[in-house]
Protein backbone atom coordinates (compact mmCIF):
# COMPACT_ATOMS: atom_id res chain seq x y z
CA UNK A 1 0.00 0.00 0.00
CA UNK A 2 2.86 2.35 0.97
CA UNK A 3 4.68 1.58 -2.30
CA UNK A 4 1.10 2.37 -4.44
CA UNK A 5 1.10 5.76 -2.67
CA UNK A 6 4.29 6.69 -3.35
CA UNK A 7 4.38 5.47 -6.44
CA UNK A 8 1.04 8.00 -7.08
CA UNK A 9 2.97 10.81 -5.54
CA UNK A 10 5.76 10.47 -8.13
CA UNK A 11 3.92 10.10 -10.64
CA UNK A 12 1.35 13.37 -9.62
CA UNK A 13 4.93 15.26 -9.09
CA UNK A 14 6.47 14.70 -12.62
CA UNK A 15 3.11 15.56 -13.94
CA UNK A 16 3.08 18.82 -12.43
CA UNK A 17 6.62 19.45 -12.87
CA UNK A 18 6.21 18.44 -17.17
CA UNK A 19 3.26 21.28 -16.94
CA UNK A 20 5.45 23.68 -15.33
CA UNK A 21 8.62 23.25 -17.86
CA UNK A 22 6.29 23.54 -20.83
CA UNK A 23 3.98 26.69 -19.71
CA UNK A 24 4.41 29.85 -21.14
CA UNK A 25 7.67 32.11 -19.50
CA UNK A 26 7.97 35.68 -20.09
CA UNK A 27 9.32 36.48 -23.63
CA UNK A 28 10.94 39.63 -22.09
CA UNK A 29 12.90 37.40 -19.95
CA UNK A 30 13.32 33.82 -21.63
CA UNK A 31 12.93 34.83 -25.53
CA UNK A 32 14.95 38.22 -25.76
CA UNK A 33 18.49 38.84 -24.70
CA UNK A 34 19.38 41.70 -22.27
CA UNK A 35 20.76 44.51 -24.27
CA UNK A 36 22.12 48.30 -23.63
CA UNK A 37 21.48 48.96 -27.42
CA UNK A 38 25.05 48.16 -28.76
CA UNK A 39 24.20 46.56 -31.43
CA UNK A 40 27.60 46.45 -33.19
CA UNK A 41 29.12 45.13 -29.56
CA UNK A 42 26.33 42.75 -30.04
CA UNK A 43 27.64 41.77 -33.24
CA UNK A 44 30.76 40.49 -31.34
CA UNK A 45 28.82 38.92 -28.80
CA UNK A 46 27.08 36.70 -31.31
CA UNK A 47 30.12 35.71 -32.79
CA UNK A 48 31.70 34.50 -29.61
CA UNK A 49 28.87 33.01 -28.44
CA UNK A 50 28.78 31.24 -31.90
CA UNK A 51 25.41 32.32 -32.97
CA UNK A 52 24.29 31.81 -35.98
CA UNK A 53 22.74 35.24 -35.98
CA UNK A 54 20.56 38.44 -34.58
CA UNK A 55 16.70 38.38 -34.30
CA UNK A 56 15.25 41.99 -34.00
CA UNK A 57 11.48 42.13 -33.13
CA UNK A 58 10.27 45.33 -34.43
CA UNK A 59 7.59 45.96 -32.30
CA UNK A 60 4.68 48.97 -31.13
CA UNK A 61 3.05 49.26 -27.66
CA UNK A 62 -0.45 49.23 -29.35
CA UNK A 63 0.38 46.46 -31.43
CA UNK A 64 -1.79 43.67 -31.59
CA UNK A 65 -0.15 41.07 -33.61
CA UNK A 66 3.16 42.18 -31.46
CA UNK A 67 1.26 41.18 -28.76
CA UNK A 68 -0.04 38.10 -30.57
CA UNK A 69 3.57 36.87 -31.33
CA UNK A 70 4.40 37.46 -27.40
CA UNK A 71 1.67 35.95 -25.67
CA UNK A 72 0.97 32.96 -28.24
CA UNK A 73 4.59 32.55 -29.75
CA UNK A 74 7.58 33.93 -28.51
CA UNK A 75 6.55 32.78 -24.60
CA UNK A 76 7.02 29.18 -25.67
CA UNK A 77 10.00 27.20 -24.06
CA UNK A 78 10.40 25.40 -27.20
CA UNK A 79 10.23 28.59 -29.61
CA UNK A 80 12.97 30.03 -26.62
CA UNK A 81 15.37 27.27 -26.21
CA UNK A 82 15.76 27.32 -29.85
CA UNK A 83 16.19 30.78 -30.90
CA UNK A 84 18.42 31.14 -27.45
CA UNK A 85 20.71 28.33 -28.59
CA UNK A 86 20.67 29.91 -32.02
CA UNK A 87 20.32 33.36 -32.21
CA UNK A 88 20.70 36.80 -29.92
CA UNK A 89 16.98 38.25 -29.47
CA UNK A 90 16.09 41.77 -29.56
CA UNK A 91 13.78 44.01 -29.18
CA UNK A 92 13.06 47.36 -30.74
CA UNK A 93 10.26 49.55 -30.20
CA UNK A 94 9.44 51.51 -33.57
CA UNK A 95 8.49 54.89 -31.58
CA UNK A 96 11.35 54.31 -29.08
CA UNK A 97 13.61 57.57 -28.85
CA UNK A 98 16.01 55.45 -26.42
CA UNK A 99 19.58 55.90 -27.92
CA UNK A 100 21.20 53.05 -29.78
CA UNK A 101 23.80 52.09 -31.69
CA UNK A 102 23.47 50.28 -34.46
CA UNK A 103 25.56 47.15 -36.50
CA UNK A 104 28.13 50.39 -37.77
CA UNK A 105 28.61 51.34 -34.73
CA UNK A 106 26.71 54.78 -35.20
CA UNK A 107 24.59 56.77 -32.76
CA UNK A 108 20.77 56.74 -33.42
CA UNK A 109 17.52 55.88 -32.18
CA UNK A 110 15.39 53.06 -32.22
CA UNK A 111 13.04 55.34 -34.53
CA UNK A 112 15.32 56.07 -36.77
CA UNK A 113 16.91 52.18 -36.91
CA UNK A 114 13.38 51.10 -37.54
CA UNK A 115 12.90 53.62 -40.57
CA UNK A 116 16.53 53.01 -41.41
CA UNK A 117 15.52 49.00 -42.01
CA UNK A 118 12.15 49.83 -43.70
CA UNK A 119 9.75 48.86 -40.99
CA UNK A 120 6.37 50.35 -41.92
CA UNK A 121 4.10 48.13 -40.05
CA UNK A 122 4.59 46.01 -37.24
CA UNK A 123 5.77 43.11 -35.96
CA UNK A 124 8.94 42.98 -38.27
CA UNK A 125 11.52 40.26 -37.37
CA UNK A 126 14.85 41.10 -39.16
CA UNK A 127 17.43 39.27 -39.29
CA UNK A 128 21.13 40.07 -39.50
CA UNK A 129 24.31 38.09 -40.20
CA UNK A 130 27.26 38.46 -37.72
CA UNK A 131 28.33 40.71 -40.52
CA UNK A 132 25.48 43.39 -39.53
CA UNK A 133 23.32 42.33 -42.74
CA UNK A 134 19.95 41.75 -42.88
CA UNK A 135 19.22 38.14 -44.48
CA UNK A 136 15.63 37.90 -44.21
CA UNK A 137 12.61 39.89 -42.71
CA UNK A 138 9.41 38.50 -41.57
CA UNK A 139 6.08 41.04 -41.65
CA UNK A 140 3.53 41.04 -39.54
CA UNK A 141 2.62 37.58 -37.55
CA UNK A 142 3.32 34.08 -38.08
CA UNK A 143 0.37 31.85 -37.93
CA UNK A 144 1.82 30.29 -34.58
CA UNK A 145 4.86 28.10 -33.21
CA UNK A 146 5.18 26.15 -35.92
CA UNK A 147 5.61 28.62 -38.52
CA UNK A 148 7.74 30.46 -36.04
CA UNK A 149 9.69 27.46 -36.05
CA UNK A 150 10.45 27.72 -39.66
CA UNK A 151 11.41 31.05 -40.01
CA UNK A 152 14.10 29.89 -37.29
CA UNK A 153 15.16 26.56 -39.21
CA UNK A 154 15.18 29.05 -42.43
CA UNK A 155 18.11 30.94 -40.99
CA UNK A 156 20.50 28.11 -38.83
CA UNK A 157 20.29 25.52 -41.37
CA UNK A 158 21.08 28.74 -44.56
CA UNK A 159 18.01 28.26 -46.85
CA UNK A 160 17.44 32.21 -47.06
CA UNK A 161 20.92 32.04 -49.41
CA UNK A 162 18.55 29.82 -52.24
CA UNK A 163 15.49 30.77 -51.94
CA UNK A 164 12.45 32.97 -50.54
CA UNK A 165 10.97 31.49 -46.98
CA UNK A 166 7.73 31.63 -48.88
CA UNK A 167 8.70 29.27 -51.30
CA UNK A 168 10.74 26.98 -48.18
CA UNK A 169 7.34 27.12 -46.04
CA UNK A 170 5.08 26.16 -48.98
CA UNK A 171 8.07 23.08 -49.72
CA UNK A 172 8.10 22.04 -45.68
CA UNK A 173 4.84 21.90 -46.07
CA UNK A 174 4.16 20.01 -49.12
CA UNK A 175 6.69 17.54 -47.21
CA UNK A 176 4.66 17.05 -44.68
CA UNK A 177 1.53 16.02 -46.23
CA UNK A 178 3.57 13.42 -48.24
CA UNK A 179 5.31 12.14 -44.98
C-alpha cells in the first residue's frame, strides 16, 4: 500500500513538474536577450557566443499582432530554447527615442533604426548576419509556433541564401503532407 502511494505521488509530481517546464515564460525574460542597445558590440557577442545570428522584433506598444507573437509565440520554451541556442533576441520599439547604436557602430535611435531597415508596419523580425546584414525579414505575424519554427530553421540551417521562406514554407509543407 505504501509503495502504491508513493508510487502515485511520483507520478502526480512529474506531472506537475512536465506542466510547469512547458507553460508559457515571459518572452521579455526567456525569448529576448538583455541589451544596452550596442548593437555592433552585439555583433561580437554573437560571434563568440557562436550564434548563428541576430533576431530583431520590431515591435509597437499598441500592437496587436506584437502582442499576438508574445503571448501565443515567442513565450514558448520550445520557440525560446531554440532561438536562445541559435540566435541573440532583440527588441526594438518603432516609436522608441532610447539611444542606440546600431551594427556600424553609429549613434541613433530606435526610430530612426526602424525607418533606417524599412519597418512600416509592425511586428517585423529582421534578421542580421554576424556581418550586420539583414538576411531575411518576416512582416507582420506568423500563424503560430510552428511557422515560427520555420522562419528559425530558415536561418540556422542557410536556406534564405537559395530561396524565398515563402517558397521553403510552402516546400516544408508540401513535405509534410507526403510524410
Amino acid at each position: 500500500m505504501i509503495k502504491r502511494i508513493t508510487l502515485l505521488l511520483f507520478l502526480l509530481l512529474s506531472l506537475a513538474t512536465t506542466a510547469i517546464a512547458d507553460s508559457p515564460k515571459d518572452p521579455y525574460k526567456f525569448f529576448f536577450n538583455e541589451t544596452w542597445g550596442e548593437f555592433n558590440e552585439e555583433l561580437a557577442n554573437a560571434k563568440e557566443q557562436q550564434k548563428k545570428a541576430i533576431v530583431i522584433f520590431f515591435e509597437l506598444d499598441d500592437c496587436p499582432f506584437c502582442h499576438f507573437m508574445k503571448e501565443n509565440v515567442l513565450n514558448q520554451p520550445k520557440v525560446q530554447t531554440y532561438f536562445r541556442q541559435h540566435f541573440l533576441n532583440f527588441s526594438v520599439d518603432i516609436e522608441g527615442d532610447i539611444e542606440i547604436a546600431d551594427f556600424a557602430g553609429n549613434t541613433t535611435t530606435q526610430k530612426a533604426f526602424a525607418t533606417k531597415n524599412r519597418v512600416r508596419a509592425t511586428p517585423v523580425f529582421a534578421i542580421f548576419d554576424l556581418e550586420g546584414n539583414k538576411i531575411a525579414k518576416y512582416t507582420g505575424r506568423t500563424s503560430g509556433v510552428e511557422e515560427f519554427m520555420l522562419l528559425g530553421e530558415y536561418v540556422v540551417n542557410a536556406v534564405y541564401k537559395e530561396k524565398s521562406f515563402t517558397r521553403y514554407k510552402r516546400e516544408m509543407k508540401q513535405k509534410a503532407k507526403t510524410s
